[in-house]
Every structure is written in structure tokens, then in C-alpha cells.
C-alpha atoms as a PDB file:
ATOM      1  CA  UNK A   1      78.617   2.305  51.273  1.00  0.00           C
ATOM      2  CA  UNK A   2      76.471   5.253  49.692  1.00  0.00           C
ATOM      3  CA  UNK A   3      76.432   6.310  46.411  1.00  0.00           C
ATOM      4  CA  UNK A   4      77.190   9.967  45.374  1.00  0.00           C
ATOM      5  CA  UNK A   5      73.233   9.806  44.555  1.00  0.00           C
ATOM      6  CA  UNK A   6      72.083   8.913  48.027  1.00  0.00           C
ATOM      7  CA  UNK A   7      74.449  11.382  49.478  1.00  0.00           C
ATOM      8  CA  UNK A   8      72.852  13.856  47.016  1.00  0.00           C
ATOM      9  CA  UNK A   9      69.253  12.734  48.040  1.00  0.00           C
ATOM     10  CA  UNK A  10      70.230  12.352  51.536  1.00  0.00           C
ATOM     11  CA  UNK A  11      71.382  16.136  51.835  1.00  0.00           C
ATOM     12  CA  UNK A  12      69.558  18.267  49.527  1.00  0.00           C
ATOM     13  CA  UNK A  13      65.731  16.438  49.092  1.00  0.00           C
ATOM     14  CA  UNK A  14      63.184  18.414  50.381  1.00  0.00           C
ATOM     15  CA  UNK A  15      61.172  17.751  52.879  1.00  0.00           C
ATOM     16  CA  UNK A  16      57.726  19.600  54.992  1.00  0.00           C
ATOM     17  CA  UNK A  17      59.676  21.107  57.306  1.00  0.00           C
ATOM     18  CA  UNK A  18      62.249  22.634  55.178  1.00  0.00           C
ATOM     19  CA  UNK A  19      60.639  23.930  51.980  1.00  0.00           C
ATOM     20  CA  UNK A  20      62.621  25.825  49.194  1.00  0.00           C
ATOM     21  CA  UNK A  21      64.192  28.449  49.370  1.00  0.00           C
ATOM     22  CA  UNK A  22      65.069  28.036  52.607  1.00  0.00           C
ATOM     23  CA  UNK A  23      65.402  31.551  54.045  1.00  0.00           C
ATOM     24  CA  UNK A  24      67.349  31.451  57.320  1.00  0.00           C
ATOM     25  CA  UNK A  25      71.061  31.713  57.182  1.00  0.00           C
ATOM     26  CA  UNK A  26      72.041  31.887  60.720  1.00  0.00           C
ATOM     27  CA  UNK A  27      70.942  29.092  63.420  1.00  0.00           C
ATOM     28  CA  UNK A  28      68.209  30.113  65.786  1.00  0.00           C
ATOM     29  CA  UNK A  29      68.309  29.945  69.222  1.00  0.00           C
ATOM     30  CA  UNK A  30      66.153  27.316  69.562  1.00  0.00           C
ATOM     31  CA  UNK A  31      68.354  25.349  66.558  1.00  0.00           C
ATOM     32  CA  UNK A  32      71.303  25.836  68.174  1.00  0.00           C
ATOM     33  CA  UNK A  33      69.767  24.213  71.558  1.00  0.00           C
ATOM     34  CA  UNK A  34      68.649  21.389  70.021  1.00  0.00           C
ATOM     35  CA  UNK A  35      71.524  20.996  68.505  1.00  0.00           C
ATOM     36  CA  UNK A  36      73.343  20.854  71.282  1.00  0.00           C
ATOM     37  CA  UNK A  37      70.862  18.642  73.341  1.00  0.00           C
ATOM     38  CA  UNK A  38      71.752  16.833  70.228  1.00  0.00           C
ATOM     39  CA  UNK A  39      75.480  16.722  70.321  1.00  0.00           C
ATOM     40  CA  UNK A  40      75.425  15.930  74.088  1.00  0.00           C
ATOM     41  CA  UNK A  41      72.809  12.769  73.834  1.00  0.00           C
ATOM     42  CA  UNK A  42      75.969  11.691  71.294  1.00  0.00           C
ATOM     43  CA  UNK A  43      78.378  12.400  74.076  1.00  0.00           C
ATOM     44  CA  UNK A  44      76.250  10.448  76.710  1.00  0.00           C
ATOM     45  CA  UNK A  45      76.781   7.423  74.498  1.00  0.00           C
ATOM     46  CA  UNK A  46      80.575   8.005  74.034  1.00  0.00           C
ATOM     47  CA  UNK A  47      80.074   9.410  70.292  1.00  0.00           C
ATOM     48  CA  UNK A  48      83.517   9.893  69.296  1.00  0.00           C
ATOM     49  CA  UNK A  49      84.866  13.186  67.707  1.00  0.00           C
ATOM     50  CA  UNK A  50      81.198  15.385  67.794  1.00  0.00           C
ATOM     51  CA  UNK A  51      81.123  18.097  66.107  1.00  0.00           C
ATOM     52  CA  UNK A  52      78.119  20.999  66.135  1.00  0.00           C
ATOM     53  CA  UNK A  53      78.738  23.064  62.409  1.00  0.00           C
ATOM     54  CA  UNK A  54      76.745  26.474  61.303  1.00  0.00           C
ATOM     55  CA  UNK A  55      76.578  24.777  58.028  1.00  0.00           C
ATOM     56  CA  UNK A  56      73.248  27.555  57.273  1.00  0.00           C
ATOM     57  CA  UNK A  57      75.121  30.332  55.576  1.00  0.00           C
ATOM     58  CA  UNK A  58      77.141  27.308  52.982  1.00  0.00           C
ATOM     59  CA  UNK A  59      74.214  25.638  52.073  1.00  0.00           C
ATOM     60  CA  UNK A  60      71.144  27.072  53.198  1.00  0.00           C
ATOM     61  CA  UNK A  61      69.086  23.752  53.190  1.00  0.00           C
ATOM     62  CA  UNK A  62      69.360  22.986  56.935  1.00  0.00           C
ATOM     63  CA  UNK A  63      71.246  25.468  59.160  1.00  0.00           C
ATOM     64  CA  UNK A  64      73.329  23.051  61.642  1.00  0.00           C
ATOM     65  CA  UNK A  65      74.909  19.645  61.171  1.00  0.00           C
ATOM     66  CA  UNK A  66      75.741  17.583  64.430  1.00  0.00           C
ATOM     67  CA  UNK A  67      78.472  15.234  63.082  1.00  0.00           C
ATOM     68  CA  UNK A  68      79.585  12.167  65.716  1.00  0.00           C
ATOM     69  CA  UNK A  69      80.578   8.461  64.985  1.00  0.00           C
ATOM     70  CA  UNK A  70      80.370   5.454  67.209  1.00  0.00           C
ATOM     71  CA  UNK A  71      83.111   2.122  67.023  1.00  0.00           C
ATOM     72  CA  UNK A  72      80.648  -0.784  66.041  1.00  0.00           C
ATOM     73  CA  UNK A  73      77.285  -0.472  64.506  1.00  0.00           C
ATOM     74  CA  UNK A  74      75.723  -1.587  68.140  1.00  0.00           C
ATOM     75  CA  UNK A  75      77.416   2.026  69.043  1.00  0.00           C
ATOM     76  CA  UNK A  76      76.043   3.516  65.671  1.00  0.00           C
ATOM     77  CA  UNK A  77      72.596   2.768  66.399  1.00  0.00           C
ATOM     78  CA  UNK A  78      72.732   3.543  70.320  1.00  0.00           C
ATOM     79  CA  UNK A  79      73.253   6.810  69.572  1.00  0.00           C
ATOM     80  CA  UNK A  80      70.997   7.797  67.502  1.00  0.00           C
ATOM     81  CA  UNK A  81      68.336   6.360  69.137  1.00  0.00           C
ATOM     82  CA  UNK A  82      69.787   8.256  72.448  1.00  0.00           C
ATOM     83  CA  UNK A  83      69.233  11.300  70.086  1.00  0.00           C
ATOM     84  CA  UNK A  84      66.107  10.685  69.366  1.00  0.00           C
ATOM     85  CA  UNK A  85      65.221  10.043  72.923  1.00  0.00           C
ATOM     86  CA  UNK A  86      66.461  12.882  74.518  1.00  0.00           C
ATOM     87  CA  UNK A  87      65.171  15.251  71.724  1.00  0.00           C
ATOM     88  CA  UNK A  88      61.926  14.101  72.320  1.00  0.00           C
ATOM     89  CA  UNK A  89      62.084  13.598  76.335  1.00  0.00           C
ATOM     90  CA  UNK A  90      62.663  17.646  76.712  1.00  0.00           C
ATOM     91  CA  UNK A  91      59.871  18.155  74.632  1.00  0.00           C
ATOM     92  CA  UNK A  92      60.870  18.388  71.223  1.00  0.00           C
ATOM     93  CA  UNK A  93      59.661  16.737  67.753  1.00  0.00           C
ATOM     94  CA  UNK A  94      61.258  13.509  66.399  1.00  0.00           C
ATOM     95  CA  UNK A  95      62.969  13.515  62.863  1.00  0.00           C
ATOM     96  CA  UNK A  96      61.252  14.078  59.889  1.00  0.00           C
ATOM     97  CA  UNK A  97      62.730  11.686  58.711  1.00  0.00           C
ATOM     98  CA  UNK A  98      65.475   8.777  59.663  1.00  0.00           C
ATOM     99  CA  UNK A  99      67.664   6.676  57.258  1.00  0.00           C
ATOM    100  CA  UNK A 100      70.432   4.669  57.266  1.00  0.00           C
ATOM    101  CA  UNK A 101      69.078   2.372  60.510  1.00  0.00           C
ATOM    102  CA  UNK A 102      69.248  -0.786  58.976  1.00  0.00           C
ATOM    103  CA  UNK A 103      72.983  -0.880  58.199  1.00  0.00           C
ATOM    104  CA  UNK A 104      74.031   1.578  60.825  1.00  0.00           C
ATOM    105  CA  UNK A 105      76.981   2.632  59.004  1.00  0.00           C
ATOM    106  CA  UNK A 106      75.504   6.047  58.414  1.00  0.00           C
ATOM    107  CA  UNK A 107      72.841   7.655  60.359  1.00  0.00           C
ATOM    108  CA  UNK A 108      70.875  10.531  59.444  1.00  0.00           C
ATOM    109  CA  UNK A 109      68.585  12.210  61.398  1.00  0.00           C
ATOM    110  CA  UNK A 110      66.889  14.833  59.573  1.00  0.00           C
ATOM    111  CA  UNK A 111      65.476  17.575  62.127  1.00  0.00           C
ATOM    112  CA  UNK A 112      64.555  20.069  59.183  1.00  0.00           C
ATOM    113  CA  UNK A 113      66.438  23.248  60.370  1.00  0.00           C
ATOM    114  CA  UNK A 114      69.732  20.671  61.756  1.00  0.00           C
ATOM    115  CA  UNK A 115      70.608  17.132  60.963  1.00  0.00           C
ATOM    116  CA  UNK A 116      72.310  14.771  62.960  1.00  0.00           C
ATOM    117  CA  UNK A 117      75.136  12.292  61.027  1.00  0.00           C
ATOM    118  CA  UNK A 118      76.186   9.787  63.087  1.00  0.00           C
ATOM    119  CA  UNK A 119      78.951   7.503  61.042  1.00  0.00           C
ATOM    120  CA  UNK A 120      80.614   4.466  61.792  1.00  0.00           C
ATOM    121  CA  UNK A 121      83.876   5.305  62.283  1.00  0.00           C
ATOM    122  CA  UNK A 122      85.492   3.981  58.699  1.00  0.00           C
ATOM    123  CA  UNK A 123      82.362   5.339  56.939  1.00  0.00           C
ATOM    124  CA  UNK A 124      82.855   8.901  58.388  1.00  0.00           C
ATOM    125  CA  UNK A 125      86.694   8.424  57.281  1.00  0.00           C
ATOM    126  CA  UNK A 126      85.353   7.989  53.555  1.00  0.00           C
ATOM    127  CA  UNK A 127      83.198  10.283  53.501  1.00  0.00           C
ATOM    128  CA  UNK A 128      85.070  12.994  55.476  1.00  0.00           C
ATOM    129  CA  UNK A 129      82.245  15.515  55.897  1.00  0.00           C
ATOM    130  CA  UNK A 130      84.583  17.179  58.190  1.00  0.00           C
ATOM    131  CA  UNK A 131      87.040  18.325  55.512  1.00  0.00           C
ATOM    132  CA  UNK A 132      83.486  18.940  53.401  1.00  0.00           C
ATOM    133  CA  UNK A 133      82.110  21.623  55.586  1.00  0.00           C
ATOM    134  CA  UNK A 134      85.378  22.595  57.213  1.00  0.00           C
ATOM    135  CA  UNK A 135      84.316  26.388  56.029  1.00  0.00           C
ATOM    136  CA  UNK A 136      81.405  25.853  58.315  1.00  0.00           C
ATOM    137  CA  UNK A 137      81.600  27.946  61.970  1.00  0.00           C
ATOM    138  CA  UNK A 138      82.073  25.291  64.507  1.00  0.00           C
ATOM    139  CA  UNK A 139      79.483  26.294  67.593  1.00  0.00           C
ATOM    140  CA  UNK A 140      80.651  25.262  71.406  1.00  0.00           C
ATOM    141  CA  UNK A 141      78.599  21.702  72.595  1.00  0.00           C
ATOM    142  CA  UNK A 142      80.327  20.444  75.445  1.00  0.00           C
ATOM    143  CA  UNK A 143      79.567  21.805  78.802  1.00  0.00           C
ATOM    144  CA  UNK A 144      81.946  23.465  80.386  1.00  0.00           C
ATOM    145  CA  UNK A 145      84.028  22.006  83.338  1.00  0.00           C
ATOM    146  CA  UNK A 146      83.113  23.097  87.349  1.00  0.00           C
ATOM    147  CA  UNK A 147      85.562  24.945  88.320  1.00  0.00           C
ATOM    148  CA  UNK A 148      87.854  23.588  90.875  1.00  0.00           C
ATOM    149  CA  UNK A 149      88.423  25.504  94.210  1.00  0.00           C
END
């Protein structure tokens, strides 16, 4: 498990793509795309319980957080790299920076303007960034279904 410290690190160190202040407080278009491309790569690999949060206008350090978890680090790790895949296959940058691979029980992807946290499931439970940022907006991933005639 992390330390309060890393978590500190982990969410607030700056980075070239995100100097301080940070001055947007509302997700761009192209944010909230990515983030979504984001969310879905998750979905493709059966992340459980995705979320997509306008975190921007709580913290102002990054502006979205894509929040997933897989059952078994082999999950943990599939996604992420799924993320990171389809992020870059449509054209966009990788992270600036990636942490938490090696014991896969919390991924971070840090895009700059959105970050991707992709838990094992018992590490999410302790953590519980979902009750943390529960103030945040939650923005509208999934796809919605064909309609049936």
C-alpha cells in the first residue's frame, strides 16, 4: 500500500505539462474526449465501476480523473496498458508519466490535463477516491445503447 506521501506526490507534483498555477477550471473538449477514449479502453478490458470526474474546478492541478479497477493485478495492468494503447492508436500522446506498474495495485497514468487511476479492487476500497472527489461533476463515458425497433 501507499503512503499518505506518495499519494501526496502522486497527485499534486508537478510536472511539464501541467505547470503551476494551473489555469483551466473546466475540461476541454479535447480533455473530455480523451477522457472518455480513456474510460472506454477501461471498459474494453472489463474495468469494473469507471468513473469519468470534472475534478478541475476542486483541485485545479489536472481537470479530469478516469477512476476504474480491475479483479487481479493481471487485470490491473491490462488495462492500463489498453489505455495507453488506444490513447496513442487515435493519435494522441502517451503519459507523462506512469507509476505504480510494478505492483499493479495502483495505476496512475498521468495525462497532464486528466489522469487515469486504475486500482485493484481492495486498493481502490482503501483508498476510496470515490467518496474523495464525490463533489466532483461526474461526465457521461459509456456509449449509449442502439435503439431497438
Amino acid at each position: 500500500m501507499f503512503g499518505v506521501g506518495a499519494i501526496a506526490r502522486r497527485l499534486f507534483a508537478p510536472s511539464p505539462c501541467r505547470p503551476y498555477p494551473f489555469s483551466r477550471r473546466n475540461p476541454t473538449e479535447d480533455t473530455r474526449s480523451r477522457s472518455i477514449l480513456a474510460a472506454r479502453a477501461a471498459a474494453a478490458k472489463s474495468g469494473d465501476d469507471t468513473l469519468v470526474l470534472d475534478v478541475g474546478p476542486i483541485i485545479g492541478i489536472t481537470e479530469v480523473f478516469v477512476i476504474t479497477s480491475g479483479r487481479n493485478v493481471r487485470q490491473v495492468k491490462t488495462i492500463a496498458e489498453e489505455v495507453e494503447r488506444k490513447l496513442k492508436e487515435e493519435g494522441h500522446p502517451g503519459p507523462v508519466r506512469t507509476e505504480g506498474l510494478q505492483d499493479a495495485s495502483w495505476v496512475l497514468l498521468d495525462y497532464g490535463d486528466f489522469v487515469v487511476h486504475v486500482f485493484l479492487e481492495e486498493t481502490r476500497g482503501y483508498y476510496n477516491l470515490d467518496r474523495l472527489w464525490a463533489d466532483a461533476a461526474r461526465l457521461e463515458w459509456e456509449e449509449p445503447a442502439a435503439a431497438v425497433s
